[in-house]
PDB file of N, CA and C in Angstrom:
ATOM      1  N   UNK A   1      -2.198  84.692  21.019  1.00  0.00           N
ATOM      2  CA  UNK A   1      -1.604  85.394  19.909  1.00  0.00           C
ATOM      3  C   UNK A   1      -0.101  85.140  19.841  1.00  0.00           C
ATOM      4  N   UNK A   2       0.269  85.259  20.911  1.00  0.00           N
ATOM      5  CA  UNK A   2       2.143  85.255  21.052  1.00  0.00           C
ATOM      6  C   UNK A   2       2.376  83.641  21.509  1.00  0.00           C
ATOM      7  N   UNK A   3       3.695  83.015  21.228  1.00  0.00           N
ATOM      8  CA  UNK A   3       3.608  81.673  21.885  1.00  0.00           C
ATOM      9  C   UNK A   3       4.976  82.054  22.143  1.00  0.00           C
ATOM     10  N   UNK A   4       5.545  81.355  23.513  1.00  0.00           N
ATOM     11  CA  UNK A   4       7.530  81.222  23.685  1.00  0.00           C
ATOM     12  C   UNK A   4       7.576  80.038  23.726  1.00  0.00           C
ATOM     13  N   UNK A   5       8.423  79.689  23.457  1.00  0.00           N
ATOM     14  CA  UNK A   5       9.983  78.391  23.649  1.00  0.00           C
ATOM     15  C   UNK A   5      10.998  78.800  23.725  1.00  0.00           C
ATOM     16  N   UNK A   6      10.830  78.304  25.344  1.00  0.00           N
ATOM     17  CA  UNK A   6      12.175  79.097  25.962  1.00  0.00           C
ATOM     18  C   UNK A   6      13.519  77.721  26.205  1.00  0.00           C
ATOM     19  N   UNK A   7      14.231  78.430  25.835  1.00  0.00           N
ATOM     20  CA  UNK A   7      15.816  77.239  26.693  1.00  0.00           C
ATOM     21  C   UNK A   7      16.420  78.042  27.499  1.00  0.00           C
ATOM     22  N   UNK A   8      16.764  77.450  28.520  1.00  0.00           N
ATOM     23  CA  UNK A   8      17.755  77.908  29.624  1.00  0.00           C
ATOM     24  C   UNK A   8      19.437  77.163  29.191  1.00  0.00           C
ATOM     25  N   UNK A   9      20.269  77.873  29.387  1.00  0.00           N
ATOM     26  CA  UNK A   9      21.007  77.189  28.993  1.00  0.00           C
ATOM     27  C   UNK A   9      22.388  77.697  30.583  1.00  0.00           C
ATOM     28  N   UNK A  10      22.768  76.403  30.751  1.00  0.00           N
ATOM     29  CA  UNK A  10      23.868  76.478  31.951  1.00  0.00           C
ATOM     30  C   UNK A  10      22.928  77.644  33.309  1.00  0.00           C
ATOM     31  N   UNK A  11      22.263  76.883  33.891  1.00  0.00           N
ATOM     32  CA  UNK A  11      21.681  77.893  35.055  1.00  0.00           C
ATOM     33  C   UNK A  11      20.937  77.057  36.106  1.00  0.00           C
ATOM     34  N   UNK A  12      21.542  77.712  36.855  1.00  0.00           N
ATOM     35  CA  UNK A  12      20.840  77.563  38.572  1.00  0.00           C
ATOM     36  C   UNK A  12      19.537  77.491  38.489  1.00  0.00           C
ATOM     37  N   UNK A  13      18.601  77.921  37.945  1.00  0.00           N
ATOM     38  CA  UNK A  13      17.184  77.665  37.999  1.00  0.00           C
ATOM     39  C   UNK A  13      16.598  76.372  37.678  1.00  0.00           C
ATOM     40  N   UNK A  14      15.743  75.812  39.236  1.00  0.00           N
ATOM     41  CA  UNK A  14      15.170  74.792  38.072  1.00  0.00           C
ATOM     42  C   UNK A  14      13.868  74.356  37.537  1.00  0.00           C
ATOM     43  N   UNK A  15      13.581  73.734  36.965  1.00  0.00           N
ATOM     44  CA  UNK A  15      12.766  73.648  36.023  1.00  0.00           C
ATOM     45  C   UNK A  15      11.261  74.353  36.565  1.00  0.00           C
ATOM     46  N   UNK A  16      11.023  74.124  37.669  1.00  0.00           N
ATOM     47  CA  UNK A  16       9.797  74.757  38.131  1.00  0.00           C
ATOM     48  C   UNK A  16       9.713  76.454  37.769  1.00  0.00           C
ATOM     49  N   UNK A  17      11.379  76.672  37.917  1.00  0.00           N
ATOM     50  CA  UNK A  17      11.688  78.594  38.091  1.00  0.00           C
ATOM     51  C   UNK A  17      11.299  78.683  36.285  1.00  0.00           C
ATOM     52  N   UNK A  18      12.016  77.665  35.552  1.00  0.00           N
ATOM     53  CA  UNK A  18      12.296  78.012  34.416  1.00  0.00           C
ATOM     54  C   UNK A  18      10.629  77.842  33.490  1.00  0.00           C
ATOM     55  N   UNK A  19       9.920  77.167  33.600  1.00  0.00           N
ATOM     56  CA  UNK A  19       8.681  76.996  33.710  1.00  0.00           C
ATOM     57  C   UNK A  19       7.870  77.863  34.045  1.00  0.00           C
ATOM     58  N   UNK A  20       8.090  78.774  35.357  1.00  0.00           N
ATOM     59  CA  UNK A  20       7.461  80.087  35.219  1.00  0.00           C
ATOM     60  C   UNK A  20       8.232  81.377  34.918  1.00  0.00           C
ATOM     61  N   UNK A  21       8.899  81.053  34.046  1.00  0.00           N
ATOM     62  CA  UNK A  21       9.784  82.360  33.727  1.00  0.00           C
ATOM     63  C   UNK A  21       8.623  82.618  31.984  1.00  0.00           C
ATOM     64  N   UNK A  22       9.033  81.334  31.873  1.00  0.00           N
ATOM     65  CA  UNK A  22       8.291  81.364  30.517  1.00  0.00           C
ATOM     66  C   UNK A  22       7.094  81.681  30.647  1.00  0.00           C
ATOM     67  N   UNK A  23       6.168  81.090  31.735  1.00  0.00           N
ATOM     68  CA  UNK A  23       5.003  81.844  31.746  1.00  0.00           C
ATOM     69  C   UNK A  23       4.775  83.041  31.732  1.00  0.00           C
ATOM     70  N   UNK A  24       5.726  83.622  32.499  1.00  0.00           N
ATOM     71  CA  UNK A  24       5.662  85.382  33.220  1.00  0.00           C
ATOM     72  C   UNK A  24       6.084  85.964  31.538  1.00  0.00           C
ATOM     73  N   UNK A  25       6.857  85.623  30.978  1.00  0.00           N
ATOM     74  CA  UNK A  25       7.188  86.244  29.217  1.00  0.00           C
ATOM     75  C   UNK A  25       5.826  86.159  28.409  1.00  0.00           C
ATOM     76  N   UNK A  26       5.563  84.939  28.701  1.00  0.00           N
ATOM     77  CA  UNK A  26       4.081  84.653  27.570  1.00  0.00           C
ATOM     78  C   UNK A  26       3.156  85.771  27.812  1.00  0.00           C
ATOM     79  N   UNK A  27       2.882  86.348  29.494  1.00  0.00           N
ATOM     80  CA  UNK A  27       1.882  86.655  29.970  1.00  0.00           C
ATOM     81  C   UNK A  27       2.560  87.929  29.421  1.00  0.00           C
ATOM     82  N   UNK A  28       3.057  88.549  29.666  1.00  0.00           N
ATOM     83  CA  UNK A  28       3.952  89.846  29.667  1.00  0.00           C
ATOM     84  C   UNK A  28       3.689  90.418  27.952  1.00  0.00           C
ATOM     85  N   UNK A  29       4.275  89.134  26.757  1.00  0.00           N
ATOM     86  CA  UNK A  29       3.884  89.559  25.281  1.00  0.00           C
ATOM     87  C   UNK A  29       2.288  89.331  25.306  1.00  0.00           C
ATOM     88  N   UNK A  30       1.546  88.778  26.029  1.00  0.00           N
ATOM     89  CA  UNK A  30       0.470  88.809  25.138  1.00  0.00           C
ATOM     90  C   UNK A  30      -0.679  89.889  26.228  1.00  0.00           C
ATOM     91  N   UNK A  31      -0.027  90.736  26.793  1.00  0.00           N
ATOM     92  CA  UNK A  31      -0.569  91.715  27.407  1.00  0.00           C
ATOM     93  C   UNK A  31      -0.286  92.793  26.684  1.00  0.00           C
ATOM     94  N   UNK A  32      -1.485  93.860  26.188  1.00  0.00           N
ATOM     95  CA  UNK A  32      -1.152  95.075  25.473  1.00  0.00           C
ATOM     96  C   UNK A  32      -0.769  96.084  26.939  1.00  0.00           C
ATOM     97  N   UNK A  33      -0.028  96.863  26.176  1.00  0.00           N
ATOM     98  CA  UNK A  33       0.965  97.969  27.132  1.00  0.00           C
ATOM     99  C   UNK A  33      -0.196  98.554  27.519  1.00  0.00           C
ATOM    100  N   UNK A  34      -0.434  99.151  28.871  1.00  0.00           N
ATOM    101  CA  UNK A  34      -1.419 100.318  29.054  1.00  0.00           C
ATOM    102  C   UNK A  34      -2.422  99.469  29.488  1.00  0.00           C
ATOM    103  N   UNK A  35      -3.053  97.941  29.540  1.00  0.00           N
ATOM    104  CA  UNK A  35      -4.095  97.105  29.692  1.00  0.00           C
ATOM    105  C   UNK A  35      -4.663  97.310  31.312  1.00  0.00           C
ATOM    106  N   UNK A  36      -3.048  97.085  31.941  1.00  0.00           N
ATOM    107  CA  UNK A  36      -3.388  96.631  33.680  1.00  0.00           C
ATOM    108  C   UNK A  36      -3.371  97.787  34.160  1.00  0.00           C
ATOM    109  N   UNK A  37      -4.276  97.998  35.153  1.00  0.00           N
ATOM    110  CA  UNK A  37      -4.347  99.318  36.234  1.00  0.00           C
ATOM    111  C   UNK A  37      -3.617  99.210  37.152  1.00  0.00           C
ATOM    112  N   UNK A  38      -2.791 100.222  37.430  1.00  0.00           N
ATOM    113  CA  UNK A  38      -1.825  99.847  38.673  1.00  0.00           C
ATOM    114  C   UNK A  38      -0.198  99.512  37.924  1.00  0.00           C
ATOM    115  N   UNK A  39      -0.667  99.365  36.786  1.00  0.00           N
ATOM    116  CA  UNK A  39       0.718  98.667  36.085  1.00  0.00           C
ATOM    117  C   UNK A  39       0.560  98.927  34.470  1.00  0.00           C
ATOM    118  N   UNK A  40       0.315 100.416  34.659  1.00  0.00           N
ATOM    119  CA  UNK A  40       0.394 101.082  33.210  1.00  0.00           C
ATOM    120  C   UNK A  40       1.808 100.599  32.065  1.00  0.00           C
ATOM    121  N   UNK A  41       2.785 100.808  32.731  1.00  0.00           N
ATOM    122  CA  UNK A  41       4.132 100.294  31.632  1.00  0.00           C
ATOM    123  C   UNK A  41       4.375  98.585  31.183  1.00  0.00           C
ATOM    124  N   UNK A  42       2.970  97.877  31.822  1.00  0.00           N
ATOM    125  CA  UNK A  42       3.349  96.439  32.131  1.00  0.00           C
ATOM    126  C   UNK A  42       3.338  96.187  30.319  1.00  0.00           C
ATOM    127  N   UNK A  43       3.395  94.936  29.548  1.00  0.00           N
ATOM    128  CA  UNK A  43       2.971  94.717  28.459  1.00  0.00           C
ATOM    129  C   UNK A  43       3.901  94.734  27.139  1.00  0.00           C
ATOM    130  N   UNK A  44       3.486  94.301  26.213  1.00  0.00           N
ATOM    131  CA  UNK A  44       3.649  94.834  24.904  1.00  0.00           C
ATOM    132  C   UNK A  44       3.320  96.066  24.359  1.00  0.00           C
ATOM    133  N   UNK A  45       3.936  96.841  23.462  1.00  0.00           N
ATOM    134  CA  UNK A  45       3.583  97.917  22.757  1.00  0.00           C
ATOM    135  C   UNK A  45       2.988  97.171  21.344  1.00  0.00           C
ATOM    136  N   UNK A  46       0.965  97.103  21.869  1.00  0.00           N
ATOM    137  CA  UNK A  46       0.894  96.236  20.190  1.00  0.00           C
ATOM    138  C   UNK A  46       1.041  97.228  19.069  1.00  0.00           C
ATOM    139  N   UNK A  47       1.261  98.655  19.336  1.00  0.00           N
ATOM    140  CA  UNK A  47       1.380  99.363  17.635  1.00  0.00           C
ATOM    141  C   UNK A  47       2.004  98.906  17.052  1.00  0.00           C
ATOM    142  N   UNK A  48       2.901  97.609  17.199  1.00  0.00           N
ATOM    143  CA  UNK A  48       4.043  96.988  16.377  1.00  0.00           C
ATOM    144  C   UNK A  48       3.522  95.749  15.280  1.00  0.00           C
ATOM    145  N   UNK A  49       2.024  95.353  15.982  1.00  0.00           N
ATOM    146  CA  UNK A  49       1.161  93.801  15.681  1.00  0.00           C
ATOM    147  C   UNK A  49       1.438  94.898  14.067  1.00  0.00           C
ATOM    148  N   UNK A  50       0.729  95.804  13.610  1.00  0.00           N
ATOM    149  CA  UNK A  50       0.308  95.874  12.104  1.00  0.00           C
ATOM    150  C   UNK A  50       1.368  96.412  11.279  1.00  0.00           C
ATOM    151  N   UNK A  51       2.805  96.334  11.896  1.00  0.00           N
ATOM    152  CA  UNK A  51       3.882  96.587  11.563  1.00  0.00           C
ATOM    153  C   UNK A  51       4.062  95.695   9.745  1.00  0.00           C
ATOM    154  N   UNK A  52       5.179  96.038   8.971  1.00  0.00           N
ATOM    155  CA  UNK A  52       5.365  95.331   7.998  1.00  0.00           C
ATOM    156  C   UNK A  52       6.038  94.329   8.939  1.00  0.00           C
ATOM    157  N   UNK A  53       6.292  92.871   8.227  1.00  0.00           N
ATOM    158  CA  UNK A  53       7.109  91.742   9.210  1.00  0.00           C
ATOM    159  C   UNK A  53       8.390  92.104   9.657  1.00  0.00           C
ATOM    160  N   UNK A  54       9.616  92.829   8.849  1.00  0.00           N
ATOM    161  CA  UNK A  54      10.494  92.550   9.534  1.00  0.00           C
ATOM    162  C   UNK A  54      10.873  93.490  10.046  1.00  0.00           C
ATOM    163  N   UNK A  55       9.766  94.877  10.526  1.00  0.00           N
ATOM    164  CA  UNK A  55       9.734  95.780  11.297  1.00  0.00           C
ATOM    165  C   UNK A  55       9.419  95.457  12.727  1.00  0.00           C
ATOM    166  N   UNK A  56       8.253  94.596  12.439  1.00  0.00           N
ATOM    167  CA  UNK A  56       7.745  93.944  13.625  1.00  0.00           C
ATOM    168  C   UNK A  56       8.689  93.547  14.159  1.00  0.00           C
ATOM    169  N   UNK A  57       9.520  92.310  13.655  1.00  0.00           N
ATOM    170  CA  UNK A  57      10.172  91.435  14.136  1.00  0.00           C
ATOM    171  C   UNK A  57      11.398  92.256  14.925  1.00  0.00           C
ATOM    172  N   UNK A  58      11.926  93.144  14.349  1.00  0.00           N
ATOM    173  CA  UNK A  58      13.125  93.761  14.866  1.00  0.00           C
ATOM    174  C   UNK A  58      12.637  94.591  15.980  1.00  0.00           C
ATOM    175  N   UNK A  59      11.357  95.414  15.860  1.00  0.00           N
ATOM    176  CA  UNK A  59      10.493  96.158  17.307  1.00  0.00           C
ATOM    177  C   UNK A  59      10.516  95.115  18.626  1.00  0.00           C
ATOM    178  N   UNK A  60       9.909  93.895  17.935  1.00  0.00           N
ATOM    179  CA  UNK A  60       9.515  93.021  19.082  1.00  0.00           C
ATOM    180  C   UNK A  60      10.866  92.302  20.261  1.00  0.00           C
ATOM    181  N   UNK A  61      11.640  91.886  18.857  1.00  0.00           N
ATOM    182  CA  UNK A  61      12.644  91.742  19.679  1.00  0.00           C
ATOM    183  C   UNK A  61      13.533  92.694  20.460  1.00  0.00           C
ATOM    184  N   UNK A  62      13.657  94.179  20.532  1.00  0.00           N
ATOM    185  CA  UNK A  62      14.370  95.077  21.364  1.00  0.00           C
ATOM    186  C   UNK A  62      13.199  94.816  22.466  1.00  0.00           C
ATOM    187  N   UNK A  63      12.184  95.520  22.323  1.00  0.00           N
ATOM    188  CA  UNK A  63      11.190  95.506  23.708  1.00  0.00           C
ATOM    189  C   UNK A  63      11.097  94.308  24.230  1.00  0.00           C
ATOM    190  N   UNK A  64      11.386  93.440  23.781  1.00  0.00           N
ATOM    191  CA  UNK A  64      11.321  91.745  24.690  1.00  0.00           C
ATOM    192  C   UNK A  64      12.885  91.825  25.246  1.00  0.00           C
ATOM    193  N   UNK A  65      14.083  91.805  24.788  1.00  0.00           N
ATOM    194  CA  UNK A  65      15.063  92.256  25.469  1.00  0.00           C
ATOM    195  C   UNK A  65      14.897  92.928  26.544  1.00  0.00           C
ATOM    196  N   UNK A  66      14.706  94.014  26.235  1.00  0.00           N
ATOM    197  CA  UNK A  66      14.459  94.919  27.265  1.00  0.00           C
ATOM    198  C   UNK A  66      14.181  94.845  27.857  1.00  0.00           C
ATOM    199  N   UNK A  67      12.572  94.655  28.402  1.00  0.00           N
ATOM    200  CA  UNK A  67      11.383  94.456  29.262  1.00  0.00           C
ATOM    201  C   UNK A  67      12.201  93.261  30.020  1.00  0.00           C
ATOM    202  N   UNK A  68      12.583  92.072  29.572  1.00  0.00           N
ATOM    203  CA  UNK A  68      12.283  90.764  30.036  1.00  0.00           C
ATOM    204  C   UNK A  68      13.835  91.224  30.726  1.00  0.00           C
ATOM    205  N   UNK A  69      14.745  91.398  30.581  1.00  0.00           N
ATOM    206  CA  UNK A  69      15.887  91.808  31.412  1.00  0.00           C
ATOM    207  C   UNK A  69      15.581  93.016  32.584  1.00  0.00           C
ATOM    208  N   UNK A  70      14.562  94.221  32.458  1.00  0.00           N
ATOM    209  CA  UNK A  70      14.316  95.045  33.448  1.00  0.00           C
ATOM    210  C   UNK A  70      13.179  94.305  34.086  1.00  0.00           C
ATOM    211  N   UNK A  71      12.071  93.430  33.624  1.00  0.00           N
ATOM    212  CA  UNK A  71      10.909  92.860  34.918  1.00  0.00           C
ATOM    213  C   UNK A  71      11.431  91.259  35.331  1.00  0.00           C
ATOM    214  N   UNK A  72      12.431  90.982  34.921  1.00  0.00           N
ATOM    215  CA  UNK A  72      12.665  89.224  34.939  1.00  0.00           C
ATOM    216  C   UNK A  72      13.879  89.077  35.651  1.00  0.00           C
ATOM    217  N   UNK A  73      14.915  90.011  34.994  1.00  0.00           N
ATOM    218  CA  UNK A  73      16.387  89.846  36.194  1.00  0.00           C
ATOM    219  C   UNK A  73      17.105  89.131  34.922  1.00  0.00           C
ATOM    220  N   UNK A  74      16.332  88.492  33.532  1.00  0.00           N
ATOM    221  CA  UNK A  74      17.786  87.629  33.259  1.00  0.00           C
ATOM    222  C   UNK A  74      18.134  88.351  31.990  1.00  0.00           C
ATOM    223  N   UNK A  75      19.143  87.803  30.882  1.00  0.00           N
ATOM    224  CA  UNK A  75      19.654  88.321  30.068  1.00  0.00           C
ATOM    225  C   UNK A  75      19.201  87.421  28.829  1.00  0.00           C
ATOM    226  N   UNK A  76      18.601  88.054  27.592  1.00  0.00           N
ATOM    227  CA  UNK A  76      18.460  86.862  26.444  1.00  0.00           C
ATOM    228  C   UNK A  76      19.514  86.476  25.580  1.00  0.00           C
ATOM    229  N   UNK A  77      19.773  85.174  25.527  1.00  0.00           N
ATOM    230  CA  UNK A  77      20.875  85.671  24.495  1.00  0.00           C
ATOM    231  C   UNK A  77      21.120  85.504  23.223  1.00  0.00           C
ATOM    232  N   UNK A  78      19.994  84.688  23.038  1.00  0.00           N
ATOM    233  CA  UNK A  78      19.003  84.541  21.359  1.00  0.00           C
ATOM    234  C   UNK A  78      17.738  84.837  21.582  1.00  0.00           C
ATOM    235  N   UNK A  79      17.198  85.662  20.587  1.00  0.00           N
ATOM    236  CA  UNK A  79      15.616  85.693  20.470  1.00  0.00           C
ATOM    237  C   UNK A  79      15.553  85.693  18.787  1.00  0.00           C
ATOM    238  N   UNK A  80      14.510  84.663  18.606  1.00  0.00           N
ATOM    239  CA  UNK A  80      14.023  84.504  17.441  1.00  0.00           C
ATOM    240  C   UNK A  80      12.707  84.727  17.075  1.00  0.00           C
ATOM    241  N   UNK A  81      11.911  85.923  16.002  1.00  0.00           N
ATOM    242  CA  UNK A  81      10.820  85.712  16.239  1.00  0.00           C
ATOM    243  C   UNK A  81      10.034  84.843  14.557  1.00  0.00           C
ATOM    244  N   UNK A  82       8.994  84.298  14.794  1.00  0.00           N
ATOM    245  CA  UNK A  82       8.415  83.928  13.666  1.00  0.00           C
ATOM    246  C   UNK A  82       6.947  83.889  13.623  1.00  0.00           C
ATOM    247  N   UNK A  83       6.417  84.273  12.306  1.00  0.00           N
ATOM    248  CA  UNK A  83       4.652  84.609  12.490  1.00  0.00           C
ATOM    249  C   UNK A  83       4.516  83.536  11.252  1.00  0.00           C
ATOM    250  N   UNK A  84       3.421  82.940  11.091  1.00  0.00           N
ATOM    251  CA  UNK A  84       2.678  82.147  10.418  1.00  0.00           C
ATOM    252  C   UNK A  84       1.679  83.009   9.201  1.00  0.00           C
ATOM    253  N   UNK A  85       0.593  81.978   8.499  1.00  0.00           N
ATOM    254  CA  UNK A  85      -0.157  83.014   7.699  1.00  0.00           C
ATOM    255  C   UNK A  85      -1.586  83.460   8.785  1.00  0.00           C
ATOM    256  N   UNK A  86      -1.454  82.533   9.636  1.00  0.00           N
ATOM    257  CA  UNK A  86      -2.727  83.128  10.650  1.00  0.00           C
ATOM    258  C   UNK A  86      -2.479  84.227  11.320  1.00  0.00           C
ATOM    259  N   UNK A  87      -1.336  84.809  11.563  1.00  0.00           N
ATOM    260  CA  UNK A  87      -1.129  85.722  12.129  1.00  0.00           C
ATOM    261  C   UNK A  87      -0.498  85.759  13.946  1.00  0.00           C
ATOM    262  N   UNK A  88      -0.113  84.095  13.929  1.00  0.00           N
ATOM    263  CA  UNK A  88       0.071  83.562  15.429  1.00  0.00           C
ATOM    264  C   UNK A  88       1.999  83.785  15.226  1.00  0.00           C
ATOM    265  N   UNK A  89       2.145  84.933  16.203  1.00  0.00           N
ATOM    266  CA  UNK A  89       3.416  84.501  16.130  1.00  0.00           C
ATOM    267  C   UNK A  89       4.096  84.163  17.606  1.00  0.00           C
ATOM    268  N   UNK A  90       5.704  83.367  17.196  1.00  0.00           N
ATOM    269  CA  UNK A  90       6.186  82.860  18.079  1.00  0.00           C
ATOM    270  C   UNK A  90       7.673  83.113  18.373  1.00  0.00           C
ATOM    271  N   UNK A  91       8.325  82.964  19.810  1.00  0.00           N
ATOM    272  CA  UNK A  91       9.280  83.830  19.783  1.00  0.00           C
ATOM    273  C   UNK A  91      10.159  82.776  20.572  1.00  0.00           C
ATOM    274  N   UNK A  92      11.220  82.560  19.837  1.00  0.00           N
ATOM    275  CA  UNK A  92      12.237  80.935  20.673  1.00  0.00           C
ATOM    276  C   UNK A  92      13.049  81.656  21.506  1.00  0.00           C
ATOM    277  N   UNK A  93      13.184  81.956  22.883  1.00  0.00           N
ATOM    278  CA  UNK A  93      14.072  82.929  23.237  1.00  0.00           C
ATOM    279  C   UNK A  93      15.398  82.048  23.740  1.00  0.00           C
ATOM    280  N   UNK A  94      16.562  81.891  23.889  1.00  0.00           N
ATOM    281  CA  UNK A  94      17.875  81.476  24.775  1.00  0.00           C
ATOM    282  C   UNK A  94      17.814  82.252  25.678  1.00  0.00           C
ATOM    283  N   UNK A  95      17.916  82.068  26.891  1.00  0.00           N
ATOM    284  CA  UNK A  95      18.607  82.693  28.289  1.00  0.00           C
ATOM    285  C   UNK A  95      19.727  81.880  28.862  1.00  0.00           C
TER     286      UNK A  95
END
C-alpha cells in the first residue's frame, strides 16, 4: 500500500544501514497502529487512509516525522507524500 524513496543526504551510515532504515519506515507505514502484540503503539494510524487527500497528506506526514525520529533516531528533513488513482501511495522522505 505505502512505498518510500528514501535519500540520505551527508551521513555516516552506509548503504547497508541506509537500506534498512528504509525498510524499517516501509514496514512501520504499512503496519496499522494497534496490529502487533507486544507493540500496541507500533504502526500507522490508518483512520487517516479515508481521509480527504490533503488531509491525509498533512496527517501522514506529522506521524511519519514523528514516529520515524522517536523509533529510528534520525531527523526528516523533506517528506513528500503522493497517492495515485489506485490508491498506492508514496512517500520520498530526505534524512
Amino acid at each position: 500500500m505505502f512505498t518510500v524513496d528514501l535519500s540520505v543526504e551527508k551521513t555516516q551510515m552506509t548503504s547497508d544501514e541506509v537500506l534498512l532504515l528504509q525498510k524499517n519506515i516501509a514496514f512501520w507505514l504499512n503496519t496499522p497502529r494497534g496490529s502487533l502484540p507486544q507493540m500496541r503503539d507500533f504502526g500507522l494510524n490508518y483512520d487517516v487512509i479515508d481521509e480527504p487527500l490533503q488531509t491525509f497528506k498533512m496527517k501522514i506526514t506529522v506521524d511519519t516525522i514523528s514516529k520515524v525520529r522517536e523509533l529510528y533516531g534520525v531527523k526528516i528533513k523533506t517528506i513528500n507524500v503522493t497517492a495515485d488513482e489506485n490508491g498506492k501511495a508514496t512517500l520520498k522522505i530526505t534524512i
